[in-house]
C-alpha atoms as a PDB file:
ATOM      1  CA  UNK A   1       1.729  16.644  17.499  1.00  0.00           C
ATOM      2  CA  UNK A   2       2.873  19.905  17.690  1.00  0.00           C
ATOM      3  CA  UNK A   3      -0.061  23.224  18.329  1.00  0.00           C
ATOM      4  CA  UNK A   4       0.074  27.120  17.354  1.00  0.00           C
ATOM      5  CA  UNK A   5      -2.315  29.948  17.488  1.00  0.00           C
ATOM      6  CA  UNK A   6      -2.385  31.765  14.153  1.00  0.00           C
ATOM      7  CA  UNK A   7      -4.864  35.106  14.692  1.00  0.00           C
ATOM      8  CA  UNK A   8      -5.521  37.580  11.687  1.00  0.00           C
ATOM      9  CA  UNK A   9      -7.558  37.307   8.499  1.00  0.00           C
ATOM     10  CA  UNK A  10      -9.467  34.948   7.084  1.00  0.00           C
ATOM     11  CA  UNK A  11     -10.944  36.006   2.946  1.00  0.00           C
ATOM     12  CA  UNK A  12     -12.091  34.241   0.408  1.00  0.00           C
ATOM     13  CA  UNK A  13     -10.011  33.811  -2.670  1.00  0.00           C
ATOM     14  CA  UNK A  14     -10.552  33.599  -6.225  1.00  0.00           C
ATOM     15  CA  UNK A  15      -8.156  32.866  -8.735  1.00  0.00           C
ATOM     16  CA  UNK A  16      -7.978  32.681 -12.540  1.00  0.00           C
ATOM     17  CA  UNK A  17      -5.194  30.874 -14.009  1.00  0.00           C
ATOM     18  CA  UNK A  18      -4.814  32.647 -18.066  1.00  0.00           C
ATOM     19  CA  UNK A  19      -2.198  32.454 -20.711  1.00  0.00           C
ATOM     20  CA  UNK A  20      -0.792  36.535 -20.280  1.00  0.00           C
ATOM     21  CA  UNK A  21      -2.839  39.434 -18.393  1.00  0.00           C
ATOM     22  CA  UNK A  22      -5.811  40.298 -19.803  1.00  0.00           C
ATOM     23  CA  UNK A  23      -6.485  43.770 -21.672  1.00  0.00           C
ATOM     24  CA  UNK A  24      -8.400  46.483 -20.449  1.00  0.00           C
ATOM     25  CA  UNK A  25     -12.189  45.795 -21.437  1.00  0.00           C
ATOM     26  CA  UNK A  26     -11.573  42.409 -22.586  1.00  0.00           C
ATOM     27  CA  UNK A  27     -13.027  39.331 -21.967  1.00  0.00           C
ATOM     28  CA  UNK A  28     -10.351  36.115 -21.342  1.00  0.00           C
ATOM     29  CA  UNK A  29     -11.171  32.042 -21.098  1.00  0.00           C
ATOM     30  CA  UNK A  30      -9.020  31.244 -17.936  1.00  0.00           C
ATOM     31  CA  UNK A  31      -7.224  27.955 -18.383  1.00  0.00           C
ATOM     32  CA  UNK A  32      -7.752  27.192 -14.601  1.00  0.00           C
ATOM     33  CA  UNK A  33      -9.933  28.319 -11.387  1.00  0.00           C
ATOM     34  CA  UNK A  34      -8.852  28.019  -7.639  1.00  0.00           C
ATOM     35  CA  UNK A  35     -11.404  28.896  -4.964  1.00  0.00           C
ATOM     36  CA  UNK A  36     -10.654  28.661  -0.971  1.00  0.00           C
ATOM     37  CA  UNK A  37     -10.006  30.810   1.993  1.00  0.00           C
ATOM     38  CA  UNK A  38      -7.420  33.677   2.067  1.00  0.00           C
ATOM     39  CA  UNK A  39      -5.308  35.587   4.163  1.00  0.00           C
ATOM     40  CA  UNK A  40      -1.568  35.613   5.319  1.00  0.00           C
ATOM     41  CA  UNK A  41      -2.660  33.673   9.079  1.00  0.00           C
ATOM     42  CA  UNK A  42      -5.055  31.444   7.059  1.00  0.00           C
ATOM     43  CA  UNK A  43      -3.016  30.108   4.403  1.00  0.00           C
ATOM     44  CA  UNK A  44       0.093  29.818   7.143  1.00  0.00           C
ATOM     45  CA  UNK A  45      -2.424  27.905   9.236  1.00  0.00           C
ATOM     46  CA  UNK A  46      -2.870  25.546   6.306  1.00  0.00           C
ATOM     47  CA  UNK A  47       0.902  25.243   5.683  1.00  0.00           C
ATOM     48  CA  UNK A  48       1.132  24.303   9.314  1.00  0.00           C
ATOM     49  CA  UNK A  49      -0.755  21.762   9.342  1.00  0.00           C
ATOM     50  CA  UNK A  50       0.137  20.125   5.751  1.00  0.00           C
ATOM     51  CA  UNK A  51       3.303  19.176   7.432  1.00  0.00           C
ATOM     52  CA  UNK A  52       2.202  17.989  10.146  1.00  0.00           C
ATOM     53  CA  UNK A  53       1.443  20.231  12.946  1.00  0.00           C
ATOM     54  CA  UNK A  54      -1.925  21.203  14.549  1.00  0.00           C
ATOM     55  CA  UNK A  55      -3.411  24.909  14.177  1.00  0.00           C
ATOM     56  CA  UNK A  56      -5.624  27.029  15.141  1.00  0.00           C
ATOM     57  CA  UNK A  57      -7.106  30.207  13.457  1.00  0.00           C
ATOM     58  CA  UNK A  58      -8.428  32.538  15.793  1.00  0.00           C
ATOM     59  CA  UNK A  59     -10.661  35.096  13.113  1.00  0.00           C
ATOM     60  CA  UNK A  60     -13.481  36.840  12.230  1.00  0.00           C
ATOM     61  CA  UNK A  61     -15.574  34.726   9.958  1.00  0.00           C
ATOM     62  CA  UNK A  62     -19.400  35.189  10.504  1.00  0.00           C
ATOM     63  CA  UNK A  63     -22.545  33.807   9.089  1.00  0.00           C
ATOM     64  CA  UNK A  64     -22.849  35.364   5.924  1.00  0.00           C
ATOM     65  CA  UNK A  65     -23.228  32.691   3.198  1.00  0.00           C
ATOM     66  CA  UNK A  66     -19.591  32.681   2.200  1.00  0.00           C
ATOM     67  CA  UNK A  67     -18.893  32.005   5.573  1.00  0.00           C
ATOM     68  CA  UNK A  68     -19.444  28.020   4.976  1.00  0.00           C
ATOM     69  CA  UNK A  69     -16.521  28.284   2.002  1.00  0.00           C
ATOM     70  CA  UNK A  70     -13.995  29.440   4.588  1.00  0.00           C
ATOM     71  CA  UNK A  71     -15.004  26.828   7.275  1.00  0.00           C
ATOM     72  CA  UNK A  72     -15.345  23.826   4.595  1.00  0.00           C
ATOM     73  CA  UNK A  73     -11.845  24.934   3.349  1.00  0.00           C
ATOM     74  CA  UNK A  74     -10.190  25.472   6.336  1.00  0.00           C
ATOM     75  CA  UNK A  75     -11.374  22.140   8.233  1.00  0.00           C
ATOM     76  CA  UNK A  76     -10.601  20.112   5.362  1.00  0.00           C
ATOM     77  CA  UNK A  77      -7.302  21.138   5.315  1.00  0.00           C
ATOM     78  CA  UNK A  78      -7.059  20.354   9.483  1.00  0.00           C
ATOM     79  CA  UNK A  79      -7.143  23.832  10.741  1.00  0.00           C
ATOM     80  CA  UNK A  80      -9.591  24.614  13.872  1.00  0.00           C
ATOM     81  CA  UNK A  81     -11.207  27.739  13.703  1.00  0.00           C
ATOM     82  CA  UNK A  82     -12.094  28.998  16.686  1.00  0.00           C
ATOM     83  CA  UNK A  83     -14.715  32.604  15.340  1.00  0.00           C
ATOM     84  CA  UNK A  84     -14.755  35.756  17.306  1.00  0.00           C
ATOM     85  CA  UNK A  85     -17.632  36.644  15.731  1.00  0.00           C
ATOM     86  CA  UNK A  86     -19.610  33.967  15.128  1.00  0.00           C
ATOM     87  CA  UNK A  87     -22.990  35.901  15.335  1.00  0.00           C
ATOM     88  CA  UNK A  88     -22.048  38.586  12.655  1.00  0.00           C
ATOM     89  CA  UNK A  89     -23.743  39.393   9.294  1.00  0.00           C
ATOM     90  CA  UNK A  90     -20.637  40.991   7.758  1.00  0.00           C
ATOM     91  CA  UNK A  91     -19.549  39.712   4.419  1.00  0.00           C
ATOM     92  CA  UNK A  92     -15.825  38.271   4.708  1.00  0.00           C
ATOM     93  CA  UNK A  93     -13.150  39.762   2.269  1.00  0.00           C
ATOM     94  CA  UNK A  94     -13.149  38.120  -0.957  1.00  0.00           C
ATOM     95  CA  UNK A  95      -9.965  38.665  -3.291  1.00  0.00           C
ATOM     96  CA  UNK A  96      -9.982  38.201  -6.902  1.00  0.00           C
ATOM     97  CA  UNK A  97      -6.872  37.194  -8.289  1.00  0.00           C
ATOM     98  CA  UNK A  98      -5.197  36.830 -11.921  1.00  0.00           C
ATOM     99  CA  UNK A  99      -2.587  34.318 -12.346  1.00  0.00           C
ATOM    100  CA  UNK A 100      -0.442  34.748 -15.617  1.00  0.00           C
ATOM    101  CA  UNK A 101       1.549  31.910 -17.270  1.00  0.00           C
ATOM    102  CA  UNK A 102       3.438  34.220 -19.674  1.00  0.00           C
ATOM    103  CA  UNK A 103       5.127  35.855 -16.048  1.00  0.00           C
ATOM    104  CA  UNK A 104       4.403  33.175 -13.365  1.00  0.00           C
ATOM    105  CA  UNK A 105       3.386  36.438 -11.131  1.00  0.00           C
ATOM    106  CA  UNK A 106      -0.257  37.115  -9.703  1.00  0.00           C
ATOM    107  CA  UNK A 107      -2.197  40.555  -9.363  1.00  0.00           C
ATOM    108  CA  UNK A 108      -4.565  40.675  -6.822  1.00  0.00           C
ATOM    109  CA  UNK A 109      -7.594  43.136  -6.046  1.00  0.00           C
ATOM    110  CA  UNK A 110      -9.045  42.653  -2.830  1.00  0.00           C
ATOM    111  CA  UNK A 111     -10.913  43.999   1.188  1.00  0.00           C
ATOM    112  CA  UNK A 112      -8.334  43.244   3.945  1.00  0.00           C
ATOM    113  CA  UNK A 113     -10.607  43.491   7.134  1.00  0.00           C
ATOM    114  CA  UNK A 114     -10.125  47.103   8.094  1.00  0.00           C
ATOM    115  CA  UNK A 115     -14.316  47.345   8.283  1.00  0.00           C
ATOM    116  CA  UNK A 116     -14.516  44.598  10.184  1.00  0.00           C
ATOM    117  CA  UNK A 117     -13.863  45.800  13.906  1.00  0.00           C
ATOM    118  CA  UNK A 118     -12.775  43.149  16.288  1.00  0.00           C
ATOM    119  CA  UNK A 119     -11.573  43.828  19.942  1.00  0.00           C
ATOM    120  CA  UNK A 120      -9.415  41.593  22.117  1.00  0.00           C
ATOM    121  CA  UNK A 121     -11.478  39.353  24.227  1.00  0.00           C
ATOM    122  CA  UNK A 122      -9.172  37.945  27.280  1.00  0.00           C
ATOM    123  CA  UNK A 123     -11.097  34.465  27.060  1.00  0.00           C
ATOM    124  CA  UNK A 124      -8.940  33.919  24.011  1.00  0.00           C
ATOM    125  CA  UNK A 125      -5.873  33.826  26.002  1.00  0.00           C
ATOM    126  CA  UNK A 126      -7.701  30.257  26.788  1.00  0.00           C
ATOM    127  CA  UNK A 127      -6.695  29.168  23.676  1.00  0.00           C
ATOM    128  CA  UNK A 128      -3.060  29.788  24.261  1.00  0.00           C
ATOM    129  CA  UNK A 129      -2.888  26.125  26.626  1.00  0.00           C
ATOM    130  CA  UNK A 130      -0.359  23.965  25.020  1.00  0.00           C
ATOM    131  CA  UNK A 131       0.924  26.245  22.053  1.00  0.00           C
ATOM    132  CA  UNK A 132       4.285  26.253  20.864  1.00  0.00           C
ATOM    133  CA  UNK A 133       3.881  29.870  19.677  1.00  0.00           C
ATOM    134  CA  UNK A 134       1.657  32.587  18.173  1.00  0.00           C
ATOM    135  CA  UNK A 135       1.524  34.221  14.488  1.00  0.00           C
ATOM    136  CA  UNK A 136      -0.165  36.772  14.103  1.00  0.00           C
ATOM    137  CA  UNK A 137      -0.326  38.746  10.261  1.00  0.00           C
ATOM    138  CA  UNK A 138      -1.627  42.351  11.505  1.00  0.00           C
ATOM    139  CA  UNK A 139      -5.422  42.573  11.027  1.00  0.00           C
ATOM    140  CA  UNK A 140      -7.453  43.285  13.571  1.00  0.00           C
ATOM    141  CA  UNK A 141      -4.733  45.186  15.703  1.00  0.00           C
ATOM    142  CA  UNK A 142      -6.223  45.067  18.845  1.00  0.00           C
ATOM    143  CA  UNK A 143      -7.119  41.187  19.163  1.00  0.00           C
ATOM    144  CA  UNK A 144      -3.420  40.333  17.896  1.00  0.00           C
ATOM    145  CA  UNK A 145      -1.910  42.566  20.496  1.00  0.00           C
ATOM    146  CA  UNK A 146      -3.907  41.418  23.230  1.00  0.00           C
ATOM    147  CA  UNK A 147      -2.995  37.364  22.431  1.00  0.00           C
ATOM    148  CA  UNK A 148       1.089  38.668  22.066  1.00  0.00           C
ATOM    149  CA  UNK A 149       0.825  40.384  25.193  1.00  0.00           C
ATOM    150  CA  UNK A 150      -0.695  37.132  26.991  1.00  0.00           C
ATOM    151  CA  UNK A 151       1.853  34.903  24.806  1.00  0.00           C
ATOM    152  CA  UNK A 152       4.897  36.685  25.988  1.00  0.00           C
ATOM    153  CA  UNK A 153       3.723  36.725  29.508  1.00  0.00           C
ATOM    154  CA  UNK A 154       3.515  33.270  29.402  1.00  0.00           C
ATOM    155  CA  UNK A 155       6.967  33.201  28.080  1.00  0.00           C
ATOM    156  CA  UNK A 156       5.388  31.579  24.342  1.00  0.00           C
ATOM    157  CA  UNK A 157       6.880  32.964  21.011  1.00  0.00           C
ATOM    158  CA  UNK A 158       5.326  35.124  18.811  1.00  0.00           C
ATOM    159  CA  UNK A 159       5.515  35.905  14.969  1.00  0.00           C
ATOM    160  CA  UNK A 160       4.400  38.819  12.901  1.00  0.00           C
ATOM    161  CA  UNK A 161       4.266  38.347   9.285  1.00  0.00           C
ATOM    162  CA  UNK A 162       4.904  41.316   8.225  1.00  0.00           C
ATOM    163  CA  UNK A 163       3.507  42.203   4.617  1.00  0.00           C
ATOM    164  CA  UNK A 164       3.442  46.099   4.567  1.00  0.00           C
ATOM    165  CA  UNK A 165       3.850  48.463   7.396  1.00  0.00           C
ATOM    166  CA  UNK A 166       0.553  49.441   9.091  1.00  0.00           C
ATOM    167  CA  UNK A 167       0.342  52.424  12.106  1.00  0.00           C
ATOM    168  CA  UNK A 168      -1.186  49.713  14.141  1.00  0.00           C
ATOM    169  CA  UNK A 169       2.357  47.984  13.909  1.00  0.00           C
ATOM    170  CA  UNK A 170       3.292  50.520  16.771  1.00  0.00           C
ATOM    171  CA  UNK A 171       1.192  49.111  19.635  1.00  0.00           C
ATOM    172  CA  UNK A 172       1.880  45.243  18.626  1.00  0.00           C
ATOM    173  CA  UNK A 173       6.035  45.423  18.122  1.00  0.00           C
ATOM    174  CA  UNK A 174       7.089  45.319  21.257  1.00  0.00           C
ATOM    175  CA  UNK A 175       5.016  42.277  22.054  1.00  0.00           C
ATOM    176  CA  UNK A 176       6.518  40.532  19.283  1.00  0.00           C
ATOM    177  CA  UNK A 177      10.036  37.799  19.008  1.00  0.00           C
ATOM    178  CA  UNK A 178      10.455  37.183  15.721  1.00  0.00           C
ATOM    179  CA  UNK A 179       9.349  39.243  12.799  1.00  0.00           C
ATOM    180  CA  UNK A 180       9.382  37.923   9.107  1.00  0.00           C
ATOM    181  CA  UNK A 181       8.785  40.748   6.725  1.00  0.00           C
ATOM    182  CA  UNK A 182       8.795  41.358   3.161  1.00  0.00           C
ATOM    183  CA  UNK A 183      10.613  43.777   1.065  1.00  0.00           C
ATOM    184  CA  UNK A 184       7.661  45.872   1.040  1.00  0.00           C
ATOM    185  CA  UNK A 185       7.553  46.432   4.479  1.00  0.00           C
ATOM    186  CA  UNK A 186       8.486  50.445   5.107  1.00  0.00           C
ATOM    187  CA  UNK A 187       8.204  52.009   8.443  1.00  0.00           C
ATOM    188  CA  UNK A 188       7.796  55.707   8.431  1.00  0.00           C
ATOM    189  CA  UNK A 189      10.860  57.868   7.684  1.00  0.00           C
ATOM    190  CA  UNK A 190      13.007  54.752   5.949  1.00  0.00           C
ATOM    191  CA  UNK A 191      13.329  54.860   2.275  1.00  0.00           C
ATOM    192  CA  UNK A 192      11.955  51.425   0.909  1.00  0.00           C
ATOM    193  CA  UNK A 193      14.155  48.965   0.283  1.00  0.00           C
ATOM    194  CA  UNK A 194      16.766  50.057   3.148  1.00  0.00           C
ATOM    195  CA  UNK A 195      17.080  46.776   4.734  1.00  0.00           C
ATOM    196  CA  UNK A 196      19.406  47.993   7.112  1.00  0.00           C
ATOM    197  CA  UNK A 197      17.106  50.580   8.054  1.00  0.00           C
ATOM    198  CA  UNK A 198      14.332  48.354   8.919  1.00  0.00           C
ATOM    199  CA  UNK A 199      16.278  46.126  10.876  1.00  0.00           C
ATOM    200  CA  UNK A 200      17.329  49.172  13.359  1.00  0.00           C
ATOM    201  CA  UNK A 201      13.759  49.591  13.632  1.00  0.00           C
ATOM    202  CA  UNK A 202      12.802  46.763  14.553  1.00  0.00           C
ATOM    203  CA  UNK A 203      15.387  45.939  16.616  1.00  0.00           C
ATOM    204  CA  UNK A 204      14.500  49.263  18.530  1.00  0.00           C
ATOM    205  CA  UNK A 205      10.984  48.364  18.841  1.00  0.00           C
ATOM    206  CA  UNK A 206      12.438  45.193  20.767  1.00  0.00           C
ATOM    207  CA  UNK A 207      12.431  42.120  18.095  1.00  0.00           C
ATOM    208  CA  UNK A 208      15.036  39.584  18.600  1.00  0.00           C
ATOM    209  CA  UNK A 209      14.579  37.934  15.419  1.00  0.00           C
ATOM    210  CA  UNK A 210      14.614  39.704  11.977  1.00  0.00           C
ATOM    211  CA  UNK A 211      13.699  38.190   8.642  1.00  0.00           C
ATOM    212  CA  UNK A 212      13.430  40.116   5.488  1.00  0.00           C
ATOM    213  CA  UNK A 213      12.351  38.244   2.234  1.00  0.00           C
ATOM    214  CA  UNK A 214      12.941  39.598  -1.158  1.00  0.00           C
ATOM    215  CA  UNK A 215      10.532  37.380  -3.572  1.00  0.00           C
ATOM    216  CA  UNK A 216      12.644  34.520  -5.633  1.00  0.00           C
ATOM    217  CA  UNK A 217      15.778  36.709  -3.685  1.00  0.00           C
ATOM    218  CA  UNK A 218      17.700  35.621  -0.814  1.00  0.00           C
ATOM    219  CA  UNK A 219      16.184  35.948   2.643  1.00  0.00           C
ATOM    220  CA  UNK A 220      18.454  38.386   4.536  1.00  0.00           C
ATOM    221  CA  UNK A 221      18.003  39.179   8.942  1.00  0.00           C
ATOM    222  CA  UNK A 222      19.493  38.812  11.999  1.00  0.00           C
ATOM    223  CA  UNK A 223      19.153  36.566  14.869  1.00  0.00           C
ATOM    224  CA  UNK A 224      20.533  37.561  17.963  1.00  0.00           C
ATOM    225  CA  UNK A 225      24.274  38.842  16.962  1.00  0.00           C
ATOM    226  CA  UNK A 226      24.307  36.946  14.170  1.00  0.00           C
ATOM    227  CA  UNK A 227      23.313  38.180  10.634  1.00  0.00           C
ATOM    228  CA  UNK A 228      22.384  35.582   8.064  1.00  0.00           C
ATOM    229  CA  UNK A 229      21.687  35.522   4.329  1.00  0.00           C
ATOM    230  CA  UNK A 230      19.352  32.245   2.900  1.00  0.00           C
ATOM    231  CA  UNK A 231      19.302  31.565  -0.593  1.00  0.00           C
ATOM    232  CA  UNK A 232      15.683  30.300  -1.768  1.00  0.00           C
ATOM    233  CA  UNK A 233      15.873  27.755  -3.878  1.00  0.00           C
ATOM    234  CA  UNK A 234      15.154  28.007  -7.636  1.00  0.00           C
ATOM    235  CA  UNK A 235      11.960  26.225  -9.116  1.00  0.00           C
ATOM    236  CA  UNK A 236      10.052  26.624 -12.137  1.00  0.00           C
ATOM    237  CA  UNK A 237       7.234  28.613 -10.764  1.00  0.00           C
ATOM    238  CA  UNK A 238       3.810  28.924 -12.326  1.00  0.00           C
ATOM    239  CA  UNK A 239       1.969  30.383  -9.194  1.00  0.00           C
ATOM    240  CA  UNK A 240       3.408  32.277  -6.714  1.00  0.00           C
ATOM    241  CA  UNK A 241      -0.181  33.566  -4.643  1.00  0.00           C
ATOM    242  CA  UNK A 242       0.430  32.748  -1.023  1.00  0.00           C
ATOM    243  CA  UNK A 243       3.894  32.113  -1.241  1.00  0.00           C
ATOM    244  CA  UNK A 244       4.982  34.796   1.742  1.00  0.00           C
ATOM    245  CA  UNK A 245       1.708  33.194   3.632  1.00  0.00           C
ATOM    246  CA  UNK A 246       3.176  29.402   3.331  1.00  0.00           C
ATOM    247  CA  UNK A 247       6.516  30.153   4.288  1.00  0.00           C
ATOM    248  CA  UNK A 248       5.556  31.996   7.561  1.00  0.00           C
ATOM    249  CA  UNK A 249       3.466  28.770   8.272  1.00  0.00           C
ATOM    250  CA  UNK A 250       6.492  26.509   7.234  1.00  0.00           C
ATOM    251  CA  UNK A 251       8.602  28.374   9.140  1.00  0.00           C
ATOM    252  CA  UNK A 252       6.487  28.095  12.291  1.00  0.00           C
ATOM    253  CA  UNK A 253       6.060  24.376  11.636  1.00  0.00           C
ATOM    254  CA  UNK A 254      10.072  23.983  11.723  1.00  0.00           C
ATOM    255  CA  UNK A 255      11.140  26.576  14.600  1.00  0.00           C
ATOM    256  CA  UNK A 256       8.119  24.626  16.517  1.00  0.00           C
ATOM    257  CA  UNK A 257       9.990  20.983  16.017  1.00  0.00           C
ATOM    258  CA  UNK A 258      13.248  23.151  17.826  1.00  0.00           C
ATOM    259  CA  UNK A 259      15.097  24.945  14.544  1.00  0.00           C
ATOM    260  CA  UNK A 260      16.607  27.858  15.599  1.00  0.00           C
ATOM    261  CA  UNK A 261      15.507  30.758  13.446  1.00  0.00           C
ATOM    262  CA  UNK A 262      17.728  30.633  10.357  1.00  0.00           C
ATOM    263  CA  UNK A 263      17.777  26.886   9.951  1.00  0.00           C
ATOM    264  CA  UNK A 264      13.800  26.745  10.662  1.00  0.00           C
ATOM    265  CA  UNK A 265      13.572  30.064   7.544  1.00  0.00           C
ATOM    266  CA  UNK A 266      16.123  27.779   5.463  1.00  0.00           C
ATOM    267  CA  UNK A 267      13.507  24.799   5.458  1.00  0.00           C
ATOM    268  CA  UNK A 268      10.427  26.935   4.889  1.00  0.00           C
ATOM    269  CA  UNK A 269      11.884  29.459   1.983  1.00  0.00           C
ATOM    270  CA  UNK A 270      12.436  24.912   0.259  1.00  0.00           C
ATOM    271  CA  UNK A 271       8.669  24.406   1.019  1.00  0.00           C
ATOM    272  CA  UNK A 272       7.405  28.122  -0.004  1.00  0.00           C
ATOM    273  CA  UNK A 273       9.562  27.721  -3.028  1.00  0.00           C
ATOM    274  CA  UNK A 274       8.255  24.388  -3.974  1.00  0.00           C
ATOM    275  CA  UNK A 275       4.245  25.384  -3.691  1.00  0.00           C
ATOM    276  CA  UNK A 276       5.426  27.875  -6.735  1.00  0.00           C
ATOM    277  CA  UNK A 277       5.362  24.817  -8.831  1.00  0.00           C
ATOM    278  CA  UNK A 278       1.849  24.602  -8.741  1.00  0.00           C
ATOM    279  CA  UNK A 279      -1.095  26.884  -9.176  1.00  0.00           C
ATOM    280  CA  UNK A 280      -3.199  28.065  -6.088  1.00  0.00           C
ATOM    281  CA  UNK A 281      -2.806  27.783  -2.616  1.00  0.00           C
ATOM    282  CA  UNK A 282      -3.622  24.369  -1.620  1.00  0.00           C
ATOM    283  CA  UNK A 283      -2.342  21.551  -4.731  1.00  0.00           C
ATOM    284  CA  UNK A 284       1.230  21.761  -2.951  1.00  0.00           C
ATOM    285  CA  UNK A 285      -0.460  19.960   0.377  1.00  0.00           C
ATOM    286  CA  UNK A 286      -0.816  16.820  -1.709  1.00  0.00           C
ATOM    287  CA  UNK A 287       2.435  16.705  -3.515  1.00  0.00           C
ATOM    288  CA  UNK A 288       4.721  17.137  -0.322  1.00  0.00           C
ATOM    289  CA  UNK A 289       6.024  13.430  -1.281  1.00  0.00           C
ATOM    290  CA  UNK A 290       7.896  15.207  -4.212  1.00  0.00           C
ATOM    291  CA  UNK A 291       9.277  18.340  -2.190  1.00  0.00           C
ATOM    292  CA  UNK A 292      13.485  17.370  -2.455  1.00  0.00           C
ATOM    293  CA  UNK A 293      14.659  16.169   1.250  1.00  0.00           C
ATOM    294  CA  UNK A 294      11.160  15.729   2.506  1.00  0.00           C
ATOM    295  CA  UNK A 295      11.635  12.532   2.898  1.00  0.00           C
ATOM    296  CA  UNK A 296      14.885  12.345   4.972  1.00  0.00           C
ATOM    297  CA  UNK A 297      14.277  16.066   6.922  1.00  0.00           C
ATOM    298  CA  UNK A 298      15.707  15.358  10.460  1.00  0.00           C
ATOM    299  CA  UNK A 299      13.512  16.955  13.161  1.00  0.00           C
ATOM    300  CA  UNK A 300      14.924  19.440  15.219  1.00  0.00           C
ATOM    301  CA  UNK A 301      16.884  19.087  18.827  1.00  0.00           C
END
């Protein structure tokens, strides 16, 4: 079975499923509820290991009492959490999220972990034995560029999932292979949505491989010399919360069972695109059987 590391946030989440977005100073009857962990490397972890590989999520949980809602989640689903701060009294982000039939979109008000301060601890380069690669989503800056720095020196990939540009991005770029980013991702002095732009940058900063995703849009990037377009498939979506997080962990899944880049992204935009179909972030584990061509997807070389 194949391993990765995936370090960054762990939240809780939860979600209201309700006909159209609620007015201001209204109350709304949601038509559904969806409670579980959170975060880009969390929900990527969980995508992971729905198809079949075996994670771990290197975070910053604690031992406040919403810390047993993350662990129950996260085991159940097969991911191994390995805490960095197991001793702390810190409440874990919780996001509260609104899921709208009318648009199939999701609005989302929530902490990322900038008060939780977490510093790279070189015994968690232990945990690098036997992985295939590491993702990392951007929280806690200094832990993920400490693990990239000890990944590439042992000559083991590493991801960013790139969500929105951060200043901490700086330090952590050049440790970094392959970078999967969404539209929304800006670096300073390039006007948003300059694709072309971004790519420079990043190839600059030293990253081989370049994905930029664009929502229900094609996935456009560059891999080596070669520049690529993926079209993601069409589905009738009624939930798209997590989306970006499950196709960074299907695309790990895929480039870990030997996909090169664009093939691996052209598998995981099928499975991102198919967990649309359902609402939250974990119902699409359990209907895998009914993802098109899951059933006869070769493995890689």
């Amino acid at each position: 079975m194949k391993s990765g590391l995936f370090a960054g946030l762990a939240t809780v989440d939860i979600a209201y499923r309700v006909g159209a977005y609620p007015a201001e100073d209204t109350k709304t009857r949601a038509v559904d509820q969806f409670i579980g962990a959170g975060g880009p490397a969390s929900n990527a972890a969980v995508a992971y290991a729905a198809l079949g590989g075996a994670p771990t999520l290197v975070t910053a949980v604690g031992r406040h009492r919403l810390a047993d809602l993350i662990h129950g989640d996260l085991s159940a689903h097969g991911v191994r959490i390995v805490d960095v701060l197991p001793g702390s009294d810190h409440q874990p982000p919780v996001s509260s999220i609104v899921v709208a039939d009318s648009a199939a979109t999701r609005t989302i008000v929530s902490m990322d972990g900038d008060r939780i301060t977490v510093e790279y601890d070189p015994g968690l380069a232990d945990h690098l034995a036997g992985a295939e690669f590491v993702l990392v989503d951007g929280h806690y800056p200094a832990m993920a560029a400490g693990l990239c720095a000890q990944a590439r020196a042992r000559g083991i990939p590493t991801v960013l999932d790139a969500g929105r540009y951060r200043e901490t991005h700086a330090a952590l770029l050049p440790h970094i292979r392959s970078a999967i980013c969404s539209s929304a991702f800006t670096p300073p002095g390039i006007t948003p949505g300059d694709v072309e732009a971004v790519i420079g940058f990043l190839r600059a900063a030293g990253v081989a491989d370049i994905a930029v995703t664009h929502g229900a849009g094609p996935i456009t990037g560059v891999s080596g010399d070669r520049a690529f377009h993926i079209d993601v498939p069409a589905v009738p979506a009624v939930d798209t919360l997590g989306a970006g997080d499950i196709l960074h962990g299907a695309y790990c899944y895929y480039a870990s069972a030997g996909h090169d880049f664009v093939d691996a992204l052209t598998r995981a935009a099928a499975v991102a695109s198919f967990s649309c179909r359902f609402f939250g972030t974990r119902e699409w584990c359990s209907r895998l059987s009914e993802l098109p061509g899951r059933d006869t997807d070769p493995p890689g070389p």
